[in-house]
Protein backbone atom coordinates (compact mmCIF):
# COMPACT_ATOMS: atom_id res chain seq x y z
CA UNK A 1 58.31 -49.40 -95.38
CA UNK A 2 57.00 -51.18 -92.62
CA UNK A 3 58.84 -49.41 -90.65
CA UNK A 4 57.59 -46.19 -91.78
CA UNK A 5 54.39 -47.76 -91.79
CA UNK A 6 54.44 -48.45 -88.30
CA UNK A 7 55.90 -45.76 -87.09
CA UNK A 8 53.04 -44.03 -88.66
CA UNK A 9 50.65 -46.38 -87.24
CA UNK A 10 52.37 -45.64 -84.00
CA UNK A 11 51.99 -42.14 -84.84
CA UNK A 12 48.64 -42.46 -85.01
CA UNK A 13 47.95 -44.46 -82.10
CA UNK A 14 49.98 -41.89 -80.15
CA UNK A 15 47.98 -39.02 -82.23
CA UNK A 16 44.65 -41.19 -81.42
CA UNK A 17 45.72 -41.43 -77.79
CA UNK A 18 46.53 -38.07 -77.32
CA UNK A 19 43.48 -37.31 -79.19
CA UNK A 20 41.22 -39.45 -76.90
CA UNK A 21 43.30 -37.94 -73.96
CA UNK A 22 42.44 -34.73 -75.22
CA UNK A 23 38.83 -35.34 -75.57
CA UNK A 24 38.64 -36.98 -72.17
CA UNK A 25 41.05 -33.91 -70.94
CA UNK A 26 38.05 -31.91 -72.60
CA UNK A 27 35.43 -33.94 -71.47
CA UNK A 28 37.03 -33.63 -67.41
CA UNK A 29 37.35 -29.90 -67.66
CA UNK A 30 33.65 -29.84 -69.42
CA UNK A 31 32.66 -31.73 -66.49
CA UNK A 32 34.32 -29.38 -63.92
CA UNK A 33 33.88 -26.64 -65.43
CA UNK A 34 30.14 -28.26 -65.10
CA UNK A 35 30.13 -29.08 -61.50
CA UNK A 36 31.59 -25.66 -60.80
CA UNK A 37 28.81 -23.80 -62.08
CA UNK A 38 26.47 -26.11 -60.60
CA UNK A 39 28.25 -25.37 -57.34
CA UNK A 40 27.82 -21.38 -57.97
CA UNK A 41 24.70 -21.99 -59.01
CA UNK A 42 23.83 -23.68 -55.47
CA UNK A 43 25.54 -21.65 -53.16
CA UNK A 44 23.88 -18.76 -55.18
CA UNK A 45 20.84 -19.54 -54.50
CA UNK A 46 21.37 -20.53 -51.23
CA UNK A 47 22.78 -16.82 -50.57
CA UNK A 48 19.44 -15.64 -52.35
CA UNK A 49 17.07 -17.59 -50.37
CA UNK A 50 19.05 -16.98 -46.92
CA UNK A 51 18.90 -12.94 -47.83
CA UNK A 52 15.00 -13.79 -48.96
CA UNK A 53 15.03 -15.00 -45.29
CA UNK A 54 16.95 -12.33 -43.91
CA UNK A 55 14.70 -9.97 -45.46
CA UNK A 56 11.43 -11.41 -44.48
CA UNK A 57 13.02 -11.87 -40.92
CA UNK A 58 14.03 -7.87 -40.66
CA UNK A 59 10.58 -6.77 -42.12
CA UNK A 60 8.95 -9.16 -39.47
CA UNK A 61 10.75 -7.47 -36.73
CA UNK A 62 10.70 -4.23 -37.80
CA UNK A 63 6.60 -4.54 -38.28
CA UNK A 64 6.95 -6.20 -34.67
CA UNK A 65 8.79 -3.11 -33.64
CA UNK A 66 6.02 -0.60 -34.85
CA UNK A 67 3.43 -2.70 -33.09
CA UNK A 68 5.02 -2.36 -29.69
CA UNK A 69 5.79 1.27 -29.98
CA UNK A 70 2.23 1.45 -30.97
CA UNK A 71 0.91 -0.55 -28.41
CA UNK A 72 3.42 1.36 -26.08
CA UNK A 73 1.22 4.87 -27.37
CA UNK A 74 -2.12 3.32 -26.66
CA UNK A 75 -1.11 1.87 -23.44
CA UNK A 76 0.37 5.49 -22.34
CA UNK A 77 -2.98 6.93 -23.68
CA UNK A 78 -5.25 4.61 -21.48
CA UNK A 79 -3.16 5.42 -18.41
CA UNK A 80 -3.96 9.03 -19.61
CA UNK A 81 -7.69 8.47 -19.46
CA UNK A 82 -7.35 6.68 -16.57
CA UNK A 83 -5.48 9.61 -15.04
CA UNK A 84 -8.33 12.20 -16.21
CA UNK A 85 -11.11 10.20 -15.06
CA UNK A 86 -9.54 9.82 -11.46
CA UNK A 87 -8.69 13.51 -11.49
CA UNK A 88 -12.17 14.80 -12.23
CA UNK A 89 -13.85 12.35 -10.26
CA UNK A 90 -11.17 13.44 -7.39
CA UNK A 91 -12.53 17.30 -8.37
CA UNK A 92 -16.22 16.13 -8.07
CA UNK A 93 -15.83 14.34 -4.59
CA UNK A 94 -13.95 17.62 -3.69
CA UNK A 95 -16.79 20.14 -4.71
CA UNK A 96 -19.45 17.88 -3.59
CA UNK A 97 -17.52 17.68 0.06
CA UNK A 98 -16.97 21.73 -0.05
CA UNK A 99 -20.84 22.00 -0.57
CA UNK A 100 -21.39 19.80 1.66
CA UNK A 101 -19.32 21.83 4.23
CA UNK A 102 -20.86 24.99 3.03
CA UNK A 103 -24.59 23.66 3.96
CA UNK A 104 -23.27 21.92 7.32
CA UNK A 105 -21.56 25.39 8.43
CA UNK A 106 -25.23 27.50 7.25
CA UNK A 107 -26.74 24.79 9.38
CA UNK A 108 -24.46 25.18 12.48
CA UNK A 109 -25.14 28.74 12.37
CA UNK A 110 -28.74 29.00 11.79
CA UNK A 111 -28.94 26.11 15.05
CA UNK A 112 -25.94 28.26 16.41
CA UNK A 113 -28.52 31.26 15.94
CA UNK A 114 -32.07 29.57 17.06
CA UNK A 115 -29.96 28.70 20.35
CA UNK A 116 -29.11 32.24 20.53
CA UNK A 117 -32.31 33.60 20.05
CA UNK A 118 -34.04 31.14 22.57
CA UNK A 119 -31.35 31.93 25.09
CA UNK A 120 -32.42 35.88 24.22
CA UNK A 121 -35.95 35.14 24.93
CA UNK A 122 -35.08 33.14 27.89
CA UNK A 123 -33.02 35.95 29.07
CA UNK A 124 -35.61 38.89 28.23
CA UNK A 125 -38.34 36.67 29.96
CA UNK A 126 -36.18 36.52 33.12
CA UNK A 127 -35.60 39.92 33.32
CA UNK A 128 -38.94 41.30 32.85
CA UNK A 129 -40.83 39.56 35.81
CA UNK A 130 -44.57 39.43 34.90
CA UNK A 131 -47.08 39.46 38.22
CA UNK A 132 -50.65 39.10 38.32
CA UNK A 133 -53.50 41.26 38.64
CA UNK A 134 -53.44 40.81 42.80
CA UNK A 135 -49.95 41.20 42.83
CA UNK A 136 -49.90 44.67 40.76
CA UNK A 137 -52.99 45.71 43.04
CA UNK A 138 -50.43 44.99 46.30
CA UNK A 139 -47.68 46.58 44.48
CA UNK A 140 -49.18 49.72 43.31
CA UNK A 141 -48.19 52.01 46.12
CA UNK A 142 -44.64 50.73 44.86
CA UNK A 143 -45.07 50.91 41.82
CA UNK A 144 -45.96 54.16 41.38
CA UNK A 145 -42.78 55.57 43.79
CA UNK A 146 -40.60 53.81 41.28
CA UNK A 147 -42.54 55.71 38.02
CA UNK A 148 -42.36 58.73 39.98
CA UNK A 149 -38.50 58.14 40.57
CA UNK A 150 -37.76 57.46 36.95
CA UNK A 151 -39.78 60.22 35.92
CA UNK A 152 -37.75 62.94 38.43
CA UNK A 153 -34.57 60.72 37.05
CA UNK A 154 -35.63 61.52 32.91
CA UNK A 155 -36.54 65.10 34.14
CA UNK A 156 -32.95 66.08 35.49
CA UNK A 157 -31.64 64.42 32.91
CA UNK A 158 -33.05 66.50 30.08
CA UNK A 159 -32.50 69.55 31.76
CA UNK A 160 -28.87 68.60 32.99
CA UNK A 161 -28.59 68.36 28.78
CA UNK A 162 -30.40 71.68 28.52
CA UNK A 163 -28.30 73.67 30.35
CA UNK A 164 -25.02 71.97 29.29
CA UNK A 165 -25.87 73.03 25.57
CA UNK A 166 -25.74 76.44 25.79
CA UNK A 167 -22.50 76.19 27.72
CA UNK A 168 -20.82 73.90 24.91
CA UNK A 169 -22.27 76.68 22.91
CA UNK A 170 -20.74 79.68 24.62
CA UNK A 171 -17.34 77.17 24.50
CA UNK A 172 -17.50 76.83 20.14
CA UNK A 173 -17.92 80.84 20.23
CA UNK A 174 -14.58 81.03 22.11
């Protein structure tokens, strides 16, 4: 019996061994098993906070994006003002030089026409000599040939005119 009794006593240290293998066996793989999802758990949230990250980074550039193109739409709409402004003062210098060439060429000819109208004078003064009461009084004997002269002139003259009407006349009856 003591054999039986220690081969059950053996079979119970075996059974108690196994058993405590078992349990440690159990215990290991709890622990794994333990460490593993710890592990997941980790590089989970590692892989959330880096796309958190990635996120935040892609909304930062894409608001950084829209402020550029923005900025790019102002910029384009100051060089637009700028452009207008240059252009109309551009207009204004132009209309203020055209006047201005309009009233220098009215002034040219009015001087252009005072010059002319002195010369005139000048001229009409020259031609029409004026003498003086002693020098008429020499003159008259002259004087009066030449009125005489101009008057026989005027006198053929109008009959010259006279006597070619009735001819041109005669000429339309033909």
């Amino acid at each position: 019996h003591t054999r039986g009794q220690l081969m059950k006593k053996l079979q119970e240290n075996v059974d108690s061994v196994k058993k405590g293998a078992g349990d440690n066996d159990a215990q290991r793989a709890a622990l794994q098993a333990e460490e593993q999802d710890r592990h997941y758990f980790e590089a989970e949230s590692v892989k959330q906070n880096r796309l958190q990250q990635m996120r935040f980074e892609n909304q930062a550039y894409l608001l950084k994006q829209m402020e550029e193109k923005d900025s790019r739409k102002n910029e384009e709409k100051y060089l637009q003002q700028i452009q207008a402004a240059i252009l109309e003062r551009d207009a204004e210098e132009y209309n203020t030089v055209e006047k201005q060439k309009v009233i220098d060429r009215k002034l040219r000819n009015l001087e252009h026409r005072k010059d002319i109208e002195r010369q005139m004078e000048y001229k009409s003064r020259q031609s029409v000599p004026e003498m003086s009461e002693a020098e008429i009084q020499l003159n008259r004997p002259l004087l009066e040939l030449v009125e005489r002269t101009l008057q026989t002139r005027d006198e053929y003259a109008k009959m010259a005119k006279e006597v070619q009407k009735p001819i041109a006349e005669d000429e339309e009856d033909v």
